[in-house]
N, C-alpha and C. Protein backbone atom coordinates (compact mmCIF):
# COMPACT_ATOMS: atom_id res chain seq x y z
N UNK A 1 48.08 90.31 129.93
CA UNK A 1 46.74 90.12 129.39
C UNK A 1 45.71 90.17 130.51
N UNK A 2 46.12 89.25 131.67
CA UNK A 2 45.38 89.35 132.93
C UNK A 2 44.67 91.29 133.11
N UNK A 3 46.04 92.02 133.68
CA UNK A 3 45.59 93.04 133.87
C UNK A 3 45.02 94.23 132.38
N UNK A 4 45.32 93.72 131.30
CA UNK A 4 44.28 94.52 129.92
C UNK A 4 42.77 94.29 130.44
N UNK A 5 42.44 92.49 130.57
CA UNK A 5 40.82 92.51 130.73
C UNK A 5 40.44 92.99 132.28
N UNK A 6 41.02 93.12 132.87
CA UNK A 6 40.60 93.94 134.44
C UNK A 6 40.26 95.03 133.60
N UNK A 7 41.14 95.84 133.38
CA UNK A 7 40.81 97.29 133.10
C UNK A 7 39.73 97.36 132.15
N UNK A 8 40.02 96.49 130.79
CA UNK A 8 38.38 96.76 130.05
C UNK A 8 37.00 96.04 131.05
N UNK A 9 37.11 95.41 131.99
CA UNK A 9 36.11 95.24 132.76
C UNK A 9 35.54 96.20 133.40
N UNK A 10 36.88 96.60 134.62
CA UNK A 10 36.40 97.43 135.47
C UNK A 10 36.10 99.60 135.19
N UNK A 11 36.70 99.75 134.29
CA UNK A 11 36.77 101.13 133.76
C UNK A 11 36.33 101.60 132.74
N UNK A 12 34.99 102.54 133.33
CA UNK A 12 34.32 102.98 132.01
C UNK A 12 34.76 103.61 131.04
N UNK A 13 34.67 102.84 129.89
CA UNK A 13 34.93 103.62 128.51
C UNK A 13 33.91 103.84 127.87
N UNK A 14 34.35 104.46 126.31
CA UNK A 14 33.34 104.74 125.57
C UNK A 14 33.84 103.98 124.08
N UNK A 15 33.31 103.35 123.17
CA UNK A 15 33.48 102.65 122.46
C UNK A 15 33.04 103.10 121.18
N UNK A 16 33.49 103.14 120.25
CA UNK A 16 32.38 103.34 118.97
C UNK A 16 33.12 102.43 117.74
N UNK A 17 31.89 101.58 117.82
CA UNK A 17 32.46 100.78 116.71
C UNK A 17 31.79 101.10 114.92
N UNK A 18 32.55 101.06 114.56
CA UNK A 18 32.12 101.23 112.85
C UNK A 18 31.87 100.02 111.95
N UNK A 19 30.49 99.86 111.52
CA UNK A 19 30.95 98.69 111.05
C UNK A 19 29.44 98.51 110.00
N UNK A 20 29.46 98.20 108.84
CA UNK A 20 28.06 98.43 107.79
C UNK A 20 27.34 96.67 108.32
N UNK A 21 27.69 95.99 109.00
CA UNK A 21 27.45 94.76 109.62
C UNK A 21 26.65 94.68 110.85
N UNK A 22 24.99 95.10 111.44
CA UNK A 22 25.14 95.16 113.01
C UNK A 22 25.41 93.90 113.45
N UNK A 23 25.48 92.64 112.71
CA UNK A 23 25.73 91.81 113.42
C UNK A 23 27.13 91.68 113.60
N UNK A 24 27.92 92.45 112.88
CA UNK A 24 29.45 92.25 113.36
C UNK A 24 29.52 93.40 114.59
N UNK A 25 28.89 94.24 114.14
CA UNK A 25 29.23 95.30 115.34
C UNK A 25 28.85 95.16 117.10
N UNK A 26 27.64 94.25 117.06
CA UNK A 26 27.15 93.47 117.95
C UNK A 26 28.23 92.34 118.48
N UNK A 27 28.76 91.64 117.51
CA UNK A 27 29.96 90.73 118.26
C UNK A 27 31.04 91.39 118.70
N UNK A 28 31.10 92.74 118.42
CA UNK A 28 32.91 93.00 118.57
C UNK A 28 32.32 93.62 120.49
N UNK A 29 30.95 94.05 119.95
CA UNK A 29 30.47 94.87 121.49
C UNK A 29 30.44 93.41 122.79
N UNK A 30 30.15 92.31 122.22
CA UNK A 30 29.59 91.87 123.53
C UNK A 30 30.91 91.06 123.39
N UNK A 31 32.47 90.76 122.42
CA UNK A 31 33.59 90.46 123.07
C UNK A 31 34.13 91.28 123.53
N UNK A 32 34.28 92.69 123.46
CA UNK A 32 35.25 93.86 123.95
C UNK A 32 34.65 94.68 124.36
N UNK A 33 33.53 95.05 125.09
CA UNK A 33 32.63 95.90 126.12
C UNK A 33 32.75 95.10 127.26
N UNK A 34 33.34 96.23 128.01
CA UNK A 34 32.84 95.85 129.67
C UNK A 34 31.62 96.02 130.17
N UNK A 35 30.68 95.83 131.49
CA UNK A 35 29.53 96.11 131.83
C UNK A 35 29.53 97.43 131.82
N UNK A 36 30.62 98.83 132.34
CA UNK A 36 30.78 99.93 132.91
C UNK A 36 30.91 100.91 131.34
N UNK A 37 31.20 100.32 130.39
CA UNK A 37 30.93 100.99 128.70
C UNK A 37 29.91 101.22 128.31
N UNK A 38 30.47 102.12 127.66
CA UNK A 38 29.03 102.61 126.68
C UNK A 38 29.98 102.73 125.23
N UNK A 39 29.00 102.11 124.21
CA UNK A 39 28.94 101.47 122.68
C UNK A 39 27.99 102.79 121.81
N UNK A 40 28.93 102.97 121.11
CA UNK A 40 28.31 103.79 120.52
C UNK A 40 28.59 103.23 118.84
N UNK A 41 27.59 102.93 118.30
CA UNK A 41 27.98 102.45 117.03
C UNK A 41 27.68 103.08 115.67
N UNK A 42 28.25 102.94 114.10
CA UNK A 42 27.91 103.86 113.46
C UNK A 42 27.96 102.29 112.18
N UNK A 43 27.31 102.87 110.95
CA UNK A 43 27.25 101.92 109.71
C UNK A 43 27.45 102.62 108.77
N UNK A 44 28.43 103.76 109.14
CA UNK A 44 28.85 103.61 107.60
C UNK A 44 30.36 104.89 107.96
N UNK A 45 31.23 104.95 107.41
CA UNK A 45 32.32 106.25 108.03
C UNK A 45 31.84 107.32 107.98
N UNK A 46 30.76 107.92 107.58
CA UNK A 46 30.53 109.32 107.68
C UNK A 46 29.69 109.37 109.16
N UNK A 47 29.36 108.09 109.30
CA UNK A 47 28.54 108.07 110.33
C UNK A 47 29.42 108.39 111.80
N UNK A 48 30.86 107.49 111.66
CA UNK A 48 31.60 107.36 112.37
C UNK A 48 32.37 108.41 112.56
N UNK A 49 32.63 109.16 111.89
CA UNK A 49 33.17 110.57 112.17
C UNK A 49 32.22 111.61 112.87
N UNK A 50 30.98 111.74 112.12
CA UNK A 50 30.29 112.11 113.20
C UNK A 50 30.46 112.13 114.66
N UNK A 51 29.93 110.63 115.04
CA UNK A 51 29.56 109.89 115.80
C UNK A 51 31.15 110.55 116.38
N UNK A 52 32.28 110.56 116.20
CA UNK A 52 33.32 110.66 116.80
C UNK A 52 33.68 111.61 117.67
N UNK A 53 32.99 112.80 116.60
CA UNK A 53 33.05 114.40 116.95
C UNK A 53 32.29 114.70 118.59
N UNK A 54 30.98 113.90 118.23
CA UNK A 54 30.51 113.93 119.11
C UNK A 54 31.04 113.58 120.63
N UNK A 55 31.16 112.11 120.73
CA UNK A 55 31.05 111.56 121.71
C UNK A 55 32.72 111.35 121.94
N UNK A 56 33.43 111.26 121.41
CA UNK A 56 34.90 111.30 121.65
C UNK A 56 35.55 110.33 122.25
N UNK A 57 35.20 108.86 121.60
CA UNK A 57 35.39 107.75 122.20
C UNK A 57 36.82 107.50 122.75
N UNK A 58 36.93 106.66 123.60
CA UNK A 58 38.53 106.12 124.48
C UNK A 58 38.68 105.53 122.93
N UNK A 59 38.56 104.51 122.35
CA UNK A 59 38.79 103.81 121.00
C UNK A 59 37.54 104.02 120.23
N UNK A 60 38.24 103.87 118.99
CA UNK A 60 37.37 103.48 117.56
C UNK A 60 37.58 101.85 116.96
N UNK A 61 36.57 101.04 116.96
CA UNK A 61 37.01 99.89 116.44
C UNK A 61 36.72 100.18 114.69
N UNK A 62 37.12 100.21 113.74
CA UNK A 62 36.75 100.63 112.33
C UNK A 62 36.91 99.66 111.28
N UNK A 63 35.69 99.46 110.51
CA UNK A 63 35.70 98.15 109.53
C UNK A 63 36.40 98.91 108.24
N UNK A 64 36.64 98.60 107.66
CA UNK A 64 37.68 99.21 106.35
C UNK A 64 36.58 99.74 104.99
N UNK A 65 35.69 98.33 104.72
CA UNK A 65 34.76 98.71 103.78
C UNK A 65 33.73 98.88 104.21
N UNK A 66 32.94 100.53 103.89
CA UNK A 66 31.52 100.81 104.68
C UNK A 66 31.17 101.74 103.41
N UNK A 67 29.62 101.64 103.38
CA UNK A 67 29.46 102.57 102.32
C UNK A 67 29.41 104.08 102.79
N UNK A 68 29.26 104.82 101.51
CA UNK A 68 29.35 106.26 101.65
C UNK A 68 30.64 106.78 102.19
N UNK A 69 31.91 106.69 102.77
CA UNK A 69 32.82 106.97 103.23
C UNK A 69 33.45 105.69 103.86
N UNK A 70 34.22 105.37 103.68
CA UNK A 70 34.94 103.89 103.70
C UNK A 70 35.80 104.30 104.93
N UNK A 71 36.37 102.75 105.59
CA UNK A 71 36.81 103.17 107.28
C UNK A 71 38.35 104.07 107.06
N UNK A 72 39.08 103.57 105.73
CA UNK A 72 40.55 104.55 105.57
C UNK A 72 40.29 105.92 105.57
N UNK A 73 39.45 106.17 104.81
CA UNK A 73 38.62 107.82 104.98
C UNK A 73 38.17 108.39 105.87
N UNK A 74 37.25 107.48 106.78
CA UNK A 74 37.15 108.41 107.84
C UNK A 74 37.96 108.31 108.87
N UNK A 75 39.38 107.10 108.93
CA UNK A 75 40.44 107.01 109.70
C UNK A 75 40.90 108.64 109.60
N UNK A 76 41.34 108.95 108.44
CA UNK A 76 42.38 110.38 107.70
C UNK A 76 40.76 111.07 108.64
N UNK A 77 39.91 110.83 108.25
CA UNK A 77 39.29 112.85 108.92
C UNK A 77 39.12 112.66 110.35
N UNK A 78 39.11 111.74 111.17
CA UNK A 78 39.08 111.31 112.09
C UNK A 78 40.14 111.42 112.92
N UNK A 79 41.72 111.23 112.47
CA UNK A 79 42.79 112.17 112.73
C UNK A 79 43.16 113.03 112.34
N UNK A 80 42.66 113.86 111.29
CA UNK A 80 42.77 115.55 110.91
C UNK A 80 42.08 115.95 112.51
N UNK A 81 40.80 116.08 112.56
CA UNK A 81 40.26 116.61 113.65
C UNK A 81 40.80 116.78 115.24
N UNK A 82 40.99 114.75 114.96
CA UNK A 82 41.69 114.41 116.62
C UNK A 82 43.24 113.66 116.52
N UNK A 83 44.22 113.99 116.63
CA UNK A 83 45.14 113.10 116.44
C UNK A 83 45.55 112.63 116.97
N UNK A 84 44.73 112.53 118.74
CA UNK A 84 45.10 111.24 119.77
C UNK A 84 44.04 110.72 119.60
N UNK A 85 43.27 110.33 118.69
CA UNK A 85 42.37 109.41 118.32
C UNK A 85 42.92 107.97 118.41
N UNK A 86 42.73 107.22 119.31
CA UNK A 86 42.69 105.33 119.06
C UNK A 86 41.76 105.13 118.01
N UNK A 87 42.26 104.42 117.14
CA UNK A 87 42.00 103.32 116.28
C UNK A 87 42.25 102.28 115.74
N UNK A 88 41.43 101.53 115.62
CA UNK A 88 41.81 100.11 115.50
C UNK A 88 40.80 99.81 114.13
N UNK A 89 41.62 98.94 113.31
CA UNK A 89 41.24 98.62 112.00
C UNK A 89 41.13 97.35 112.13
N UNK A 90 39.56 96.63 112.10
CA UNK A 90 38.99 95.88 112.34
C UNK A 90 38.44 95.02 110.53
N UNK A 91 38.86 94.52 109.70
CA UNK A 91 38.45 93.96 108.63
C UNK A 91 38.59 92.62 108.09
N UNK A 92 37.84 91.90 107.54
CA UNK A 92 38.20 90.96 106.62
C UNK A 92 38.90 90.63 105.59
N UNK A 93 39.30 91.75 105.36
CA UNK A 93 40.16 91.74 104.17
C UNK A 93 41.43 91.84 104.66
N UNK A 94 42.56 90.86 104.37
CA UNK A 94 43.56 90.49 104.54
C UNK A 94 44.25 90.88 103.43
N UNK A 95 44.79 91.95 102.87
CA UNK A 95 45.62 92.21 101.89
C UNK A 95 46.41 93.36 102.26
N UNK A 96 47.66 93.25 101.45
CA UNK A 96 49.06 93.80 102.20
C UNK A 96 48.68 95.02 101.55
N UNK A 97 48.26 95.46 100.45
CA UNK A 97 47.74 97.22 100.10
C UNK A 97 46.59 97.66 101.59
N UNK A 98 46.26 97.24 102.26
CA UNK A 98 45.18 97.31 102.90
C UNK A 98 45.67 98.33 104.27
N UNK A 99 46.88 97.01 104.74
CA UNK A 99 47.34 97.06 105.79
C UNK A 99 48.86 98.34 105.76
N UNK A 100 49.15 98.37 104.84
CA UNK A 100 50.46 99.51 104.10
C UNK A 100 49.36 101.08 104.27
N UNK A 101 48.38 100.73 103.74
CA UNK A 101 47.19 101.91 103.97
C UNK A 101 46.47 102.52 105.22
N UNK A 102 46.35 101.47 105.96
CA UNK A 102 46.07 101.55 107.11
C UNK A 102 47.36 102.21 108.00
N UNK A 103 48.26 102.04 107.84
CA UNK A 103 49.59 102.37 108.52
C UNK A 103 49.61 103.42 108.36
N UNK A 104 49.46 104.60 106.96
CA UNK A 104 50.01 105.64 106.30
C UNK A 104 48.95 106.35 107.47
N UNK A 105 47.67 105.90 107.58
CA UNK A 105 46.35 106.81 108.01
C UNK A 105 46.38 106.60 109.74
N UNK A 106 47.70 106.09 109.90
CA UNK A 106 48.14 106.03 111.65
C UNK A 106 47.21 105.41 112.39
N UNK A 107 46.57 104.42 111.85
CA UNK A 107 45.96 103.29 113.01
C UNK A 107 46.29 102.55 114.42
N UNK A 108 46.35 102.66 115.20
CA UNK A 108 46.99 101.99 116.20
C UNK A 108 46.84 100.62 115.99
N UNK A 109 46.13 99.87 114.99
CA UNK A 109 46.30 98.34 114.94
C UNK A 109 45.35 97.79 114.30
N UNK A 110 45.49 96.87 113.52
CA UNK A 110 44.95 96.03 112.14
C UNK A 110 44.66 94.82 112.76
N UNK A 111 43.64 94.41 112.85
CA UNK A 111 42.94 92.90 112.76
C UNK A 111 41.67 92.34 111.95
N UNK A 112 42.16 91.13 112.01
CA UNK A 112 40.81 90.57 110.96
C UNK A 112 39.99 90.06 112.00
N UNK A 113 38.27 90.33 111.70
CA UNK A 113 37.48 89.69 112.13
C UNK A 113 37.21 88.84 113.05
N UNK A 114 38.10 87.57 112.35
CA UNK A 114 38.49 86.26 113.43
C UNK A 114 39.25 86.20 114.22
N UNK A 115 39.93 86.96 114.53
CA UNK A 115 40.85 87.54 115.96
C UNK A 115 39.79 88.45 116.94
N UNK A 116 39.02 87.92 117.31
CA UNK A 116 38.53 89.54 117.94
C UNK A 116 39.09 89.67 119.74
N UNK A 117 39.65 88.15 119.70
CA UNK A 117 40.18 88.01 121.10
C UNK A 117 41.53 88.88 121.72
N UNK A 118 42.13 89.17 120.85
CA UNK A 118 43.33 90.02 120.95
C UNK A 118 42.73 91.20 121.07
N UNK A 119 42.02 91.81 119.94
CA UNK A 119 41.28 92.98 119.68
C UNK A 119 40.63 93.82 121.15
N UNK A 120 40.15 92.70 121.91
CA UNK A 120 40.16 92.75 123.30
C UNK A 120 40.96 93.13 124.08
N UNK A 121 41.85 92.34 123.97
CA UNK A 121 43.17 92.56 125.06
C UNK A 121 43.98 94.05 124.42
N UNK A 122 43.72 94.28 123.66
CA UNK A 122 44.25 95.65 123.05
C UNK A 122 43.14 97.10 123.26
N UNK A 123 42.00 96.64 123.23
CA UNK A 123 41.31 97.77 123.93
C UNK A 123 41.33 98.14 125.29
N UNK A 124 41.49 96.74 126.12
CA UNK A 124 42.10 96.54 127.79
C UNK A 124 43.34 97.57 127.83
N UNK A 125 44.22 98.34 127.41
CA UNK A 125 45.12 98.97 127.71
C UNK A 125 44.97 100.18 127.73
N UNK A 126 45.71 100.68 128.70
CA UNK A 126 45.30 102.31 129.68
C UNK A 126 45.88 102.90 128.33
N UNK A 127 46.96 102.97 128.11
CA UNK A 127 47.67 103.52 126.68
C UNK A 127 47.71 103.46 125.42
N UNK A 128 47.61 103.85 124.17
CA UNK A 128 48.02 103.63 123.28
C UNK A 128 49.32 103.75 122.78
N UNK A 129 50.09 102.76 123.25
CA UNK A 129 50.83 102.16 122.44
C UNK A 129 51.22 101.82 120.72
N UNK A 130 52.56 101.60 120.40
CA UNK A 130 52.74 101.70 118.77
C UNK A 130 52.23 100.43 118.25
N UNK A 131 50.89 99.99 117.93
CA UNK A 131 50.94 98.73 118.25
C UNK A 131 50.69 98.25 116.62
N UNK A 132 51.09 98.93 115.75
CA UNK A 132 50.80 98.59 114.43
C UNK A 132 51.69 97.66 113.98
N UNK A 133 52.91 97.98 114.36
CA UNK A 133 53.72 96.73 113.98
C UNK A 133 53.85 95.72 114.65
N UNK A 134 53.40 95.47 116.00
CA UNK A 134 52.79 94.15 116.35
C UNK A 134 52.02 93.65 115.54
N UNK A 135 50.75 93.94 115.06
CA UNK A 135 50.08 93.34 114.17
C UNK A 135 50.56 93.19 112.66
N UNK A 136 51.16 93.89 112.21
CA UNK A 136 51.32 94.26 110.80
C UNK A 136 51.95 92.96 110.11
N UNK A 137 52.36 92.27 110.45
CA UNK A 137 52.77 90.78 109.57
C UNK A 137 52.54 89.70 110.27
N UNK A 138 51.32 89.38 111.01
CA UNK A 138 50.66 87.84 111.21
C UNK A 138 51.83 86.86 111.00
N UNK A 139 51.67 85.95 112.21
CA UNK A 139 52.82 84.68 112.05
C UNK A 139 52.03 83.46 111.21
N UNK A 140 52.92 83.00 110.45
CA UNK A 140 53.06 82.23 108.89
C UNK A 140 51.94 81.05 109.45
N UNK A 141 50.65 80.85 108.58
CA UNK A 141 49.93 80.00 109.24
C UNK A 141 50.90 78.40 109.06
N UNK A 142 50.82 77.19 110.25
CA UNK A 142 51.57 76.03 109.88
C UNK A 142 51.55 75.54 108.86
């Protein structure tokens, strides 16, 4: 974990987060942006595909429900186009159709909201890694 937040510190990336929330998109930037990043953000998936084409972010952080093109949708055109695309499925919604969906559309990793601390330590990595089934079944709350 030590050396994930070195690297999202010290090595410029490019970020684009998706999210119909700026105030969520604003928190995920100032927990998981380094000083040396650049944030590129979109509000809604059509935006984010765009936005993708363009700028060709190291990761995608992606909220699931956005209007006009929802984050599973523009996950699928987002890897039609690029299919070493990082992504990370960033939502509130905790439901097992969600996360089975997210898998099919090759996400590199599912978190809710209130985790954004991991979400971190997972953008910190030089690689993408299989990291969906790390996340994919949350340990049993006590």
């Amino acid at each position: 974990m030590r050396e994930a937040r070195w690297l999202a510190m010290n090595e410029a990336r490019t970020l684009l987060i998706a999210d119909d929330s700026a105030a969520m998109r604003h928190a995920i930037a100032r927990c998981c942006a380094g000083p040396n990043d650049t944030v590129v953000e979109a509000a809604t998936g059509a935006e984010a595909v765009e936005l993708h084409a363009r700028c060709q972010p190291d990761w995608t952080v992606m909220d699931i429900r956005m209007p006009i093109m929802d984050g599973l949708s523009a996950t699928r055109e987002i890897r039609r186009q690029f299919p070493e695309a990082r992504i990370v499925i960033v939502t509130q919604h905790d439901l097992p159709g969600l996360r089975r969906a997210a898998c099919a559309e090759g996400v590199d990793a599912f978190f809710l909201k209130d985790d954004l601390t991991r979400l971190e330590a997972i953008l910190g990595e030089r690689d993408a890694p299989a990291l969906f089934a790390a996340n994919q079944n949350p340990a049993p709350a006590p």
